[in-house]
C-alpha atoms as a PDB file:
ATOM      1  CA  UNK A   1     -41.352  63.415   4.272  1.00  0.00           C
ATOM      2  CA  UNK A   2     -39.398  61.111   6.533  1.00  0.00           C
ATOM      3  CA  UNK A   3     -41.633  59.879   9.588  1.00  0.00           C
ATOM      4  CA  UNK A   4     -40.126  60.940  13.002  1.00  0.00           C
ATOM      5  CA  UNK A   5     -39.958  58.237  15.852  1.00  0.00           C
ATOM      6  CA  UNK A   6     -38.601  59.327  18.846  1.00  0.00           C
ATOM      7  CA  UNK A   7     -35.975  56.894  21.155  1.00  0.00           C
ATOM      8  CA  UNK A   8     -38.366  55.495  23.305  1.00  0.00           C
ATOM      9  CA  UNK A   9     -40.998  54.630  20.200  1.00  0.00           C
ATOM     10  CA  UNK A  10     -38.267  53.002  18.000  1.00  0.00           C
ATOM     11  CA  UNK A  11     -37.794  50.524  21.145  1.00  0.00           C
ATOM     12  CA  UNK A  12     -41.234  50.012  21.347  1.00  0.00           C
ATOM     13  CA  UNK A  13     -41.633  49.284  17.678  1.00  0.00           C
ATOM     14  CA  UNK A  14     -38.806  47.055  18.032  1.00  0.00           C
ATOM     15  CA  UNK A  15     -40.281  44.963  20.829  1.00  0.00           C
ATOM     16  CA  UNK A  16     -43.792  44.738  19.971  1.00  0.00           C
ATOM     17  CA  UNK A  17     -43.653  44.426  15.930  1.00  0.00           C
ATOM     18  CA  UNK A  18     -40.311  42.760  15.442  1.00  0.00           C
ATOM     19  CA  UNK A  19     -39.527  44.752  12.658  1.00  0.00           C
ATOM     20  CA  UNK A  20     -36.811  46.740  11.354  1.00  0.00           C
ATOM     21  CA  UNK A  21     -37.461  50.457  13.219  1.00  0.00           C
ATOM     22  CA  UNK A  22     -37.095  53.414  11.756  1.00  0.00           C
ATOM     23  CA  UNK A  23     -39.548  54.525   8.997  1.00  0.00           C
ATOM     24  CA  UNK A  24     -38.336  56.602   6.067  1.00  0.00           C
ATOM     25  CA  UNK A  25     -35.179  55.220   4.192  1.00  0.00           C
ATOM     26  CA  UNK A  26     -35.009  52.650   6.824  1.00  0.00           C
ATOM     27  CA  UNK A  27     -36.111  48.896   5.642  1.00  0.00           C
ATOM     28  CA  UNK A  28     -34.653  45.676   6.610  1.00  0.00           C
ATOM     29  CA  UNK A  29     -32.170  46.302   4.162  1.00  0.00           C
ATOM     30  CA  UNK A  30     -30.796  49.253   6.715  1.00  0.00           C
ATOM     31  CA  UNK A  31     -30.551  52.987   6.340  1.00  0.00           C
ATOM     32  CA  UNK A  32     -28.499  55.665   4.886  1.00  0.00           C
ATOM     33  CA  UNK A  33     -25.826  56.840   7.442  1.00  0.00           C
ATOM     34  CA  UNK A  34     -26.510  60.164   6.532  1.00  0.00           C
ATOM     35  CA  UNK A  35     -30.178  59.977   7.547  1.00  0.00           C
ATOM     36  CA  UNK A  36     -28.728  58.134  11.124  1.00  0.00           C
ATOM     37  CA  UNK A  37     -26.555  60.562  12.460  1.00  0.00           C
ATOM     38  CA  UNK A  38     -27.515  58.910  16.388  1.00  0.00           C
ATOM     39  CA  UNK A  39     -27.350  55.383  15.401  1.00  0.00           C
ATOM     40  CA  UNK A  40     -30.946  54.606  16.524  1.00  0.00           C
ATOM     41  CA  UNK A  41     -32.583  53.207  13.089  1.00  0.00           C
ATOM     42  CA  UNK A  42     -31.732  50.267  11.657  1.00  0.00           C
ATOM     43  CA  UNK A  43     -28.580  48.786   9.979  1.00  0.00           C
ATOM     44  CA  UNK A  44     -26.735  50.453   6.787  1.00  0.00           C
ATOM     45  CA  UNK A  45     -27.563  51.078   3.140  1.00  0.00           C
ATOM     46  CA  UNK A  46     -25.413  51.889   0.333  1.00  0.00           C
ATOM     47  CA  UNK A  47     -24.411  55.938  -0.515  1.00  0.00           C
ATOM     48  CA  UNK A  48     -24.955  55.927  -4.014  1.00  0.00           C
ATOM     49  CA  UNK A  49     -26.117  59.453  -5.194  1.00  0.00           C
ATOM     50  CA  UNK A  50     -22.738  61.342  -6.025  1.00  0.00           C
ATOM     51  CA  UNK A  51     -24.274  64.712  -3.818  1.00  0.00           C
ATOM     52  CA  UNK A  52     -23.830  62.419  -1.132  1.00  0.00           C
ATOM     53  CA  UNK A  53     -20.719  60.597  -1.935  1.00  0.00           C
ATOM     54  CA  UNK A  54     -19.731  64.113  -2.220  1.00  0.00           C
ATOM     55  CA  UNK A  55     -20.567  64.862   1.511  1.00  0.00           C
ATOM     56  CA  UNK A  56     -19.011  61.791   2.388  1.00  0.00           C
ATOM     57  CA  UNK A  57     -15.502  63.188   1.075  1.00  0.00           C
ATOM     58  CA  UNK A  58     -16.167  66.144   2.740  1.00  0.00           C
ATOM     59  CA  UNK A  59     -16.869  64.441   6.318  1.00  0.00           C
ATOM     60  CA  UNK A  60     -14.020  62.300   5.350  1.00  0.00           C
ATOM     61  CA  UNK A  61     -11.890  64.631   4.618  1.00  0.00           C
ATOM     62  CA  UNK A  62     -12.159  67.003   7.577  1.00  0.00           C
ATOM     63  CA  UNK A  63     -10.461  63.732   9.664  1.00  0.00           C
ATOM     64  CA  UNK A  64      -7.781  64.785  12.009  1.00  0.00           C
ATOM     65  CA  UNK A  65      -5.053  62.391  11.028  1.00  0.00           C
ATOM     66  CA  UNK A  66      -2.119  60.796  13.042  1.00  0.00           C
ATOM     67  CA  UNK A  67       0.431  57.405  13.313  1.00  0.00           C
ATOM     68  CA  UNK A  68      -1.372  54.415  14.753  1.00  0.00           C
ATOM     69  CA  UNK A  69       0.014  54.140  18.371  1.00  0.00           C
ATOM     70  CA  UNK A  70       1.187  51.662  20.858  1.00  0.00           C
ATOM     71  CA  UNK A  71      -1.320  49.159  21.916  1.00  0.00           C
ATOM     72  CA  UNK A  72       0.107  48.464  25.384  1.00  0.00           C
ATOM     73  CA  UNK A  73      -2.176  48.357  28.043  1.00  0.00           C
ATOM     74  CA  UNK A  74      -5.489  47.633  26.121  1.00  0.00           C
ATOM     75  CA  UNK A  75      -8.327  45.858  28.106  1.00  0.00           C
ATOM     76  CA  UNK A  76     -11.709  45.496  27.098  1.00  0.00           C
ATOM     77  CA  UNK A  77     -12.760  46.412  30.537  1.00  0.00           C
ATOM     78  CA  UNK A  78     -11.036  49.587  30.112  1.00  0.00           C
ATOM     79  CA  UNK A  79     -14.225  49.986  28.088  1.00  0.00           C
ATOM     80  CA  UNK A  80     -16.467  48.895  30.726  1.00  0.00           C
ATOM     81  CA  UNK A  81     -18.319  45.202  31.130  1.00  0.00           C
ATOM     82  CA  UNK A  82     -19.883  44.310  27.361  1.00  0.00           C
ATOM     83  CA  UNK A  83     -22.983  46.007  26.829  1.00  0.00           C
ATOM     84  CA  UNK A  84     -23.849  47.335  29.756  1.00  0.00           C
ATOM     85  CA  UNK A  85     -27.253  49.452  29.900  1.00  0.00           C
ATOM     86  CA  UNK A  86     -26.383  51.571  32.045  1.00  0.00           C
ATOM     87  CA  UNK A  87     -24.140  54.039  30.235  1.00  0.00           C
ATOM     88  CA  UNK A  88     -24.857  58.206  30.475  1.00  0.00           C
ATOM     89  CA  UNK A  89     -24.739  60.017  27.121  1.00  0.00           C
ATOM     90  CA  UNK A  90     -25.908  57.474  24.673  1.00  0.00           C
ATOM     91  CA  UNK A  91     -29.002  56.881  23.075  1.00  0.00           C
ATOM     92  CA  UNK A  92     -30.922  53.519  23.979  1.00  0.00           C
ATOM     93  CA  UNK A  93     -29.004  53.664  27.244  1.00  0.00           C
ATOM     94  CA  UNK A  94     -30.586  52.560  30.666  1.00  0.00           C
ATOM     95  CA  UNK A  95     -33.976  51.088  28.992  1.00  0.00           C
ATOM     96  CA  UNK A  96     -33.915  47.835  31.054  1.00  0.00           C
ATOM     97  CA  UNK A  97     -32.243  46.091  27.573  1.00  0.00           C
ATOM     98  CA  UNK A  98     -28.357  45.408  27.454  1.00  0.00           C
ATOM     99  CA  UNK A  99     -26.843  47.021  24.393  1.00  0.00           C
ATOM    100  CA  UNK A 100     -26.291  43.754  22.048  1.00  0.00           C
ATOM    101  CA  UNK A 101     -30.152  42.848  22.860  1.00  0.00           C
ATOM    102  CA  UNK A 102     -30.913  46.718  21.772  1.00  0.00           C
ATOM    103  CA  UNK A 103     -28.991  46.190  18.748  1.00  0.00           C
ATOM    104  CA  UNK A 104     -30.548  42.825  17.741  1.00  0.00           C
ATOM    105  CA  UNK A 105     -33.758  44.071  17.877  1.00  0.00           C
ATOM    106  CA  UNK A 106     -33.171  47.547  16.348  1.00  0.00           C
ATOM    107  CA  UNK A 107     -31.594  45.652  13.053  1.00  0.00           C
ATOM    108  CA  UNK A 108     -33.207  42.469  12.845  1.00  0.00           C
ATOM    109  CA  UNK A 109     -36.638  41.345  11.885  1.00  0.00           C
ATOM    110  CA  UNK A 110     -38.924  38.755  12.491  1.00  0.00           C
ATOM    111  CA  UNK A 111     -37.832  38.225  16.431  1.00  0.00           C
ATOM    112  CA  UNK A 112     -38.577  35.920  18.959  1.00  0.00           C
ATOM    113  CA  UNK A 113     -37.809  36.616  22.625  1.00  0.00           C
ATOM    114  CA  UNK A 114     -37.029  34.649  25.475  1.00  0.00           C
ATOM    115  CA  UNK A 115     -40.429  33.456  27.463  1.00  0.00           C
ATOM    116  CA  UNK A 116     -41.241  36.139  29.942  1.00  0.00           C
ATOM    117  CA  UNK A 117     -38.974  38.792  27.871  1.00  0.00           C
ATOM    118  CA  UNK A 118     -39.444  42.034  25.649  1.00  0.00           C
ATOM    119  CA  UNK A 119     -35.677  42.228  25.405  1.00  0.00           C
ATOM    120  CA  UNK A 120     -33.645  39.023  24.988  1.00  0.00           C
ATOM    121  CA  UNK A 121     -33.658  38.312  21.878  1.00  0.00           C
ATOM    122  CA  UNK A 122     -33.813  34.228  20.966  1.00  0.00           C
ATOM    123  CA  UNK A 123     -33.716  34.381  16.955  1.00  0.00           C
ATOM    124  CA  UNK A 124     -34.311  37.199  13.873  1.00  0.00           C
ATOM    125  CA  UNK A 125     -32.859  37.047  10.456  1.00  0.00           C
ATOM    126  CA  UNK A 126     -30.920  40.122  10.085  1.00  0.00           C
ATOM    127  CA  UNK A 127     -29.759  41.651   6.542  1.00  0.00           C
ATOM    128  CA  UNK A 128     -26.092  41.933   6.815  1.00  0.00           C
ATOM    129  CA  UNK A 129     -24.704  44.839   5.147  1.00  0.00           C
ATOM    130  CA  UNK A 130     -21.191  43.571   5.505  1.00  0.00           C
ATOM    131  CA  UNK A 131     -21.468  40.163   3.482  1.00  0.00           C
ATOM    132  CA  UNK A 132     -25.272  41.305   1.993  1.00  0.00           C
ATOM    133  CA  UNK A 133     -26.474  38.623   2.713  1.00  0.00           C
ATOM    134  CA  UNK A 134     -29.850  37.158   5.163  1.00  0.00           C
ATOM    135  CA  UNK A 135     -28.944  35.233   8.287  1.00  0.00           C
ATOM    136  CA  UNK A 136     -31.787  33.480   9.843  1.00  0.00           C
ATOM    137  CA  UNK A 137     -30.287  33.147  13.273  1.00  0.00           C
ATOM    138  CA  UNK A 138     -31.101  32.227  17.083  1.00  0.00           C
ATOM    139  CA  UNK A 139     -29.407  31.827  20.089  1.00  0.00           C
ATOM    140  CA  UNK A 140     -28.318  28.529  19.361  1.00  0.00           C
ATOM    141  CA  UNK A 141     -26.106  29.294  16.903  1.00  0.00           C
ATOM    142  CA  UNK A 142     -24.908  32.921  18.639  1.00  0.00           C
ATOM    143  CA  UNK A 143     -21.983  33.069  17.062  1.00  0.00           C
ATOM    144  CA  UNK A 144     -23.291  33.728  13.150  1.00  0.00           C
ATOM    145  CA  UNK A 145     -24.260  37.386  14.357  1.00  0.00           C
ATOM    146  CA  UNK A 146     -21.764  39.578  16.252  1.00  0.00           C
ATOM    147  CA  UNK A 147     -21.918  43.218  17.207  1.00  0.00           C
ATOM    148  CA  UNK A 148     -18.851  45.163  15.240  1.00  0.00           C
ATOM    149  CA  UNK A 149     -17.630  47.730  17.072  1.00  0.00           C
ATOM    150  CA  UNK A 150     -17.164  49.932  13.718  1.00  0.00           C
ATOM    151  CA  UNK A 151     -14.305  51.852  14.891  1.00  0.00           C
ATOM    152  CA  UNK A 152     -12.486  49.091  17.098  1.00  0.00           C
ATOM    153  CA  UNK A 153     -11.940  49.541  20.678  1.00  0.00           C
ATOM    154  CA  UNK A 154      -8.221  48.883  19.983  1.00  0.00           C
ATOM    155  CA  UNK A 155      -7.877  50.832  17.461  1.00  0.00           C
ATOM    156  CA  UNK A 156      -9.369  53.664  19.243  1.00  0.00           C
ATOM    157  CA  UNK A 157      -6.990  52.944  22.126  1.00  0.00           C
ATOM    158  CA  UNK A 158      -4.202  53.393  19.864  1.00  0.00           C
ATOM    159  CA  UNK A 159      -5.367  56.524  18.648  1.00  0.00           C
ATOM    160  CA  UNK A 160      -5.813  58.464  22.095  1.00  0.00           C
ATOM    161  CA  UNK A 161      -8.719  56.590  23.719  1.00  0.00           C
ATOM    162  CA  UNK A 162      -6.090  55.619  26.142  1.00  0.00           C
ATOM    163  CA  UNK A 163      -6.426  59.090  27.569  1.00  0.00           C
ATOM    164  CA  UNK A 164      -9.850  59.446  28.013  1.00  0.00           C
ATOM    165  CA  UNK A 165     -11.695  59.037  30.971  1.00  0.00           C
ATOM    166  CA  UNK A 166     -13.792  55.681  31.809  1.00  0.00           C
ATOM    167  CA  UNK A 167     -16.772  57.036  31.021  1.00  0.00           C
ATOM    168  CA  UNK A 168     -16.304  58.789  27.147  1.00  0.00           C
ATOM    169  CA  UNK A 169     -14.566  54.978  26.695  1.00  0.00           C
ATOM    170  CA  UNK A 170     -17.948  53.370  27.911  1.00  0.00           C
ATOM    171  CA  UNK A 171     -20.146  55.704  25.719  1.00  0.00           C
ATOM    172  CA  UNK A 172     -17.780  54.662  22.833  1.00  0.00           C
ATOM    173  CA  UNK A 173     -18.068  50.944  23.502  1.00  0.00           C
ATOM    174  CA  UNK A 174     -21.663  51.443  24.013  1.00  0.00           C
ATOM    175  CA  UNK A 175     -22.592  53.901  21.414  1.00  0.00           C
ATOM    176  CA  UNK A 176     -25.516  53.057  18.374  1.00  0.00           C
ATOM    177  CA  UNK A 177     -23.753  54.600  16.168  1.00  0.00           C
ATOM    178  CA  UNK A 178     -20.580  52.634  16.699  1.00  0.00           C
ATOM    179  CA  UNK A 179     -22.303  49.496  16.843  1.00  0.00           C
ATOM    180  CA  UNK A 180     -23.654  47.193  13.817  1.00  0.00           C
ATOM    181  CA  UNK A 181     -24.484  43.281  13.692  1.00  0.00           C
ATOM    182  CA  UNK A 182     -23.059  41.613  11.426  1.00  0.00           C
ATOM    183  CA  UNK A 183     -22.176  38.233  10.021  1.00  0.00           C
ATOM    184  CA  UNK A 184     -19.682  36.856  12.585  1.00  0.00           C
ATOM    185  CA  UNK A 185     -16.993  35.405  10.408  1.00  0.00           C
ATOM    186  CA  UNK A 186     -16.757  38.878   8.807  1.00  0.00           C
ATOM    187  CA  UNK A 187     -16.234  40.558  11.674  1.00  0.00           C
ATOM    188  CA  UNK A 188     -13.607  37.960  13.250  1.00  0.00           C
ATOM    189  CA  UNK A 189     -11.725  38.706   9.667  1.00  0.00           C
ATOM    190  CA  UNK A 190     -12.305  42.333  10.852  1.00  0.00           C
ATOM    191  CA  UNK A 191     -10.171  42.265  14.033  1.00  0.00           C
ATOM    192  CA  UNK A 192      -9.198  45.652  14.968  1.00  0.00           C
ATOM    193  CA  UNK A 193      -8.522  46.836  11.737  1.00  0.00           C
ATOM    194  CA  UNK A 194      -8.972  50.404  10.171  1.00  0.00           C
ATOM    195  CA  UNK A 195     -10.098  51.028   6.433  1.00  0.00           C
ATOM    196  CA  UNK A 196      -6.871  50.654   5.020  1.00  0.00           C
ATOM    197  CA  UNK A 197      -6.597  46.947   5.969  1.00  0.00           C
ATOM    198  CA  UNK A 198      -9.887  45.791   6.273  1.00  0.00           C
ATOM    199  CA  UNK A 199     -13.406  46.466   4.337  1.00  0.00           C
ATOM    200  CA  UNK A 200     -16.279  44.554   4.675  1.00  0.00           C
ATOM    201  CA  UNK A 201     -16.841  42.353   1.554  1.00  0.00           C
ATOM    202  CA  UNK A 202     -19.513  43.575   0.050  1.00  0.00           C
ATOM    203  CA  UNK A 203     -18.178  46.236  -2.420  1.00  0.00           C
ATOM    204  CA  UNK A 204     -21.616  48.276  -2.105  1.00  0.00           C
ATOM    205  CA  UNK A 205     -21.599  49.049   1.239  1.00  0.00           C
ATOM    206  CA  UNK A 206     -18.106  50.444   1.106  1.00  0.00           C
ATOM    207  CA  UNK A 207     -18.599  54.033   0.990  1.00  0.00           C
ATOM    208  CA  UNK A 208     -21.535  53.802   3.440  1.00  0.00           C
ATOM    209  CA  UNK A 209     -19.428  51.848   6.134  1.00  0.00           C
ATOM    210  CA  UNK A 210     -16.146  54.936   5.373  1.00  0.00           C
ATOM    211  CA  UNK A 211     -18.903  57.186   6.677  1.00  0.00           C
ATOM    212  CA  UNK A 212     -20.091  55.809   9.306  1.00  0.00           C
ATOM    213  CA  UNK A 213     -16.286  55.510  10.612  1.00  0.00           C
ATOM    214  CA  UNK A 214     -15.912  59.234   9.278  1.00  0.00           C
ATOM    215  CA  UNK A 215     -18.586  59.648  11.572  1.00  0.00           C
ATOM    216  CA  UNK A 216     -17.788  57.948  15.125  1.00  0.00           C
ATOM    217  CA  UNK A 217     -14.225  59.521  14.500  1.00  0.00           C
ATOM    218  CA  UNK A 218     -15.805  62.796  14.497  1.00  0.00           C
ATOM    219  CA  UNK A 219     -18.196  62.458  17.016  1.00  0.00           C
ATOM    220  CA  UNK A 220     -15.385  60.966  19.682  1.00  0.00           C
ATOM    221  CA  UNK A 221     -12.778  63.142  17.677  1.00  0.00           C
ATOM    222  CA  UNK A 222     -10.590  60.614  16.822  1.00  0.00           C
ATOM    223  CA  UNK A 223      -8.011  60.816  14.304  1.00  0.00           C
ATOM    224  CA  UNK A 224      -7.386  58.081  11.708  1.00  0.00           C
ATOM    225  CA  UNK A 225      -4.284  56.862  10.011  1.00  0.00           C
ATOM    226  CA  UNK A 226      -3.224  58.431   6.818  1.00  0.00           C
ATOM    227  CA  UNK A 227      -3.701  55.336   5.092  1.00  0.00           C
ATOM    228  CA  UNK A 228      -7.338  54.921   6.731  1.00  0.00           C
ATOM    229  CA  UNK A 229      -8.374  58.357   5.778  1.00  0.00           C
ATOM    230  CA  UNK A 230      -7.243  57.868   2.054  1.00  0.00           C
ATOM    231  CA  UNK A 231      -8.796  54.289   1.720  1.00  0.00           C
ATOM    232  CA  UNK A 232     -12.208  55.664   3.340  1.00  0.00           C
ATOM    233  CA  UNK A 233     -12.244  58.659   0.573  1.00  0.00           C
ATOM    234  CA  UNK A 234     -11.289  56.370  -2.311  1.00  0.00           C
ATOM    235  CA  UNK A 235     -14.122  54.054  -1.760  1.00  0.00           C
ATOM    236  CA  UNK A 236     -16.483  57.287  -1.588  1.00  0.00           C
ATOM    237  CA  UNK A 237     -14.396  58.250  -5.449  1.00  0.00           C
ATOM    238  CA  UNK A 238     -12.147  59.985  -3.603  1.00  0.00           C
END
C-alpha cells in the first residue's frame, strides 16, 4: 500500500528531512505520473509496464487537437510575476515558500537552506529525469537547475491561453504539476517547444514526460498540435 502524505506534511518532510517527499513509488529517482496526478511528490520516473503505457495512449489520445496559433502579444507577466506564492487553486500555494523554492525542495535531496530559512533553498543534488543524470548544485551556480514549465507558457498562449483570464494563466504558470527542475541546458534547448520538436534526451523518460503533458493539457484543457499529439503517443508505442 502506498503511504498517504497530505500537502502540508510533504512540505514539512521537505523542509525538515531534505529528502525526496512522497513515499510509495516516489524516490529520488522521481515518481510515476500516474501515481502524481496533483504534482505534489517528487520528480518523474519512467512508464514502463505496457497496462500503463496503455493508459497513457488512452489519456493521450482523448487530446483535443488544433493548429499552433499566433504568438503575438505573449508576456510572461501575462502569467503573473515568477513564482509567486500567492496563487488560488493550486496545491503548495500560499505556504510562505515561492514556487521555484517549493519545487527545489519537493525534488531535490540533501538541501541546505539559507541561514535563518526553511524555504530558500542554497544547494541539493537533484536527479534529473530529463538528461538522467545527478546535479550536485547550489545557488552559486543557479543556472545548472531550472524549473521547466512542461507545457510552455508560449505554447499555451498559442493554443488559447490568450483567452483566459489572469488568474487560470497564474495557476498554469504556477501549477506542480506543470512544473519540473531540470538540468538547465536541457531546458534552454527546450524553448517553447511541444513534443513534436522537442523531447528531453533521455529516451526513458519519454513516455513518462508525453503524460505528464497529456496531463496539464487536460487538466487546463488545452489542445495540442497534431504533430504533438502523434509524437506523445508514439513514444508511449503508439
Amino acid at each position: 500500500m502506498r503511504a498517504s502524505v497530505s500537502v502540508a506534511g510533504l512540505v514539512l518532510l521537505a523542509g525538515l528531512t531534505g529528502c525526496a517527499p512522497g513515499g510509495g513509488s516516489s524516490s529520488v529517482s522521481g515518481t510515476d505520473p500516474f501515481d502524481n496526478p496533483n504534482g505534489v511528490r517528487a520528480g518523474l520516473a519512467p512508464v514502463t509496464a505496457e497496462a500503463e503505457r496503455a493508459r497513457a495512449r488512452e489519456l493521450i489520445g482523448g487530446l483535443a487537437t488544433r493548429g499552433r496559433g499566433t504568438k503575438t502579444g505573449y508576456d510572461r507577466d501575462a502569467f503573473g510575476y515568477a513564482w509567486m506564492d500567492k496563487v488560488e487553486g493550486v496545491p503548495l500555494a500560499r505556504n510562505g515558500c515561492d514556487t521555484r523554492n517549493d519545487m527545489l525542495r519537493r525534488d531535490g535531496y540533501d538541501l541546505s537552506y539559507r541561514a535563518g530559512s526553511n524555504c530558500v533553498v542554497v544547494s541539493m543534488k537533484l536527479a534529473d529525469p530529463y538528461t538522467g543524470t545527478t546535479i550536485d548544485w547550489s545557488k552559486q551556480k543557479a543556472a545548472e537547475v531550472q524549473i521547466d514549465h512542461v507545457v510552455p507558457l508560449s505554447y499555451s498562449w498559442q493554443m488559447g491561453s490568450s483567452r483566459w483570464s489572469k488568474s487560470k494563466r497564474q495557476q498554469l504558470a504556477n501549477d506542480p504539476l506543470n512544473l519540473l527542475p531540470v538540468q538547465g541546458r536541457a531546458n534552454s534547448a527546450k524553448g517553447d517547444s511541444g513534443p513534436a520538436t522537442w523531447l528531453p534526451p533521455s529516451r526513458d523518460i519519454r513516455c513518462a514526460y508525453a503524460v505528464r503533458f497529456a496531463q496539464v493539457a487536460k487538466k487546463y484543457a488545452l489542445p495540442v498540435t497534431t504533430a504533438d499529439k502523434k509524437a506523445m503517443l508514439t513514444q508511449c508505442g503508439g
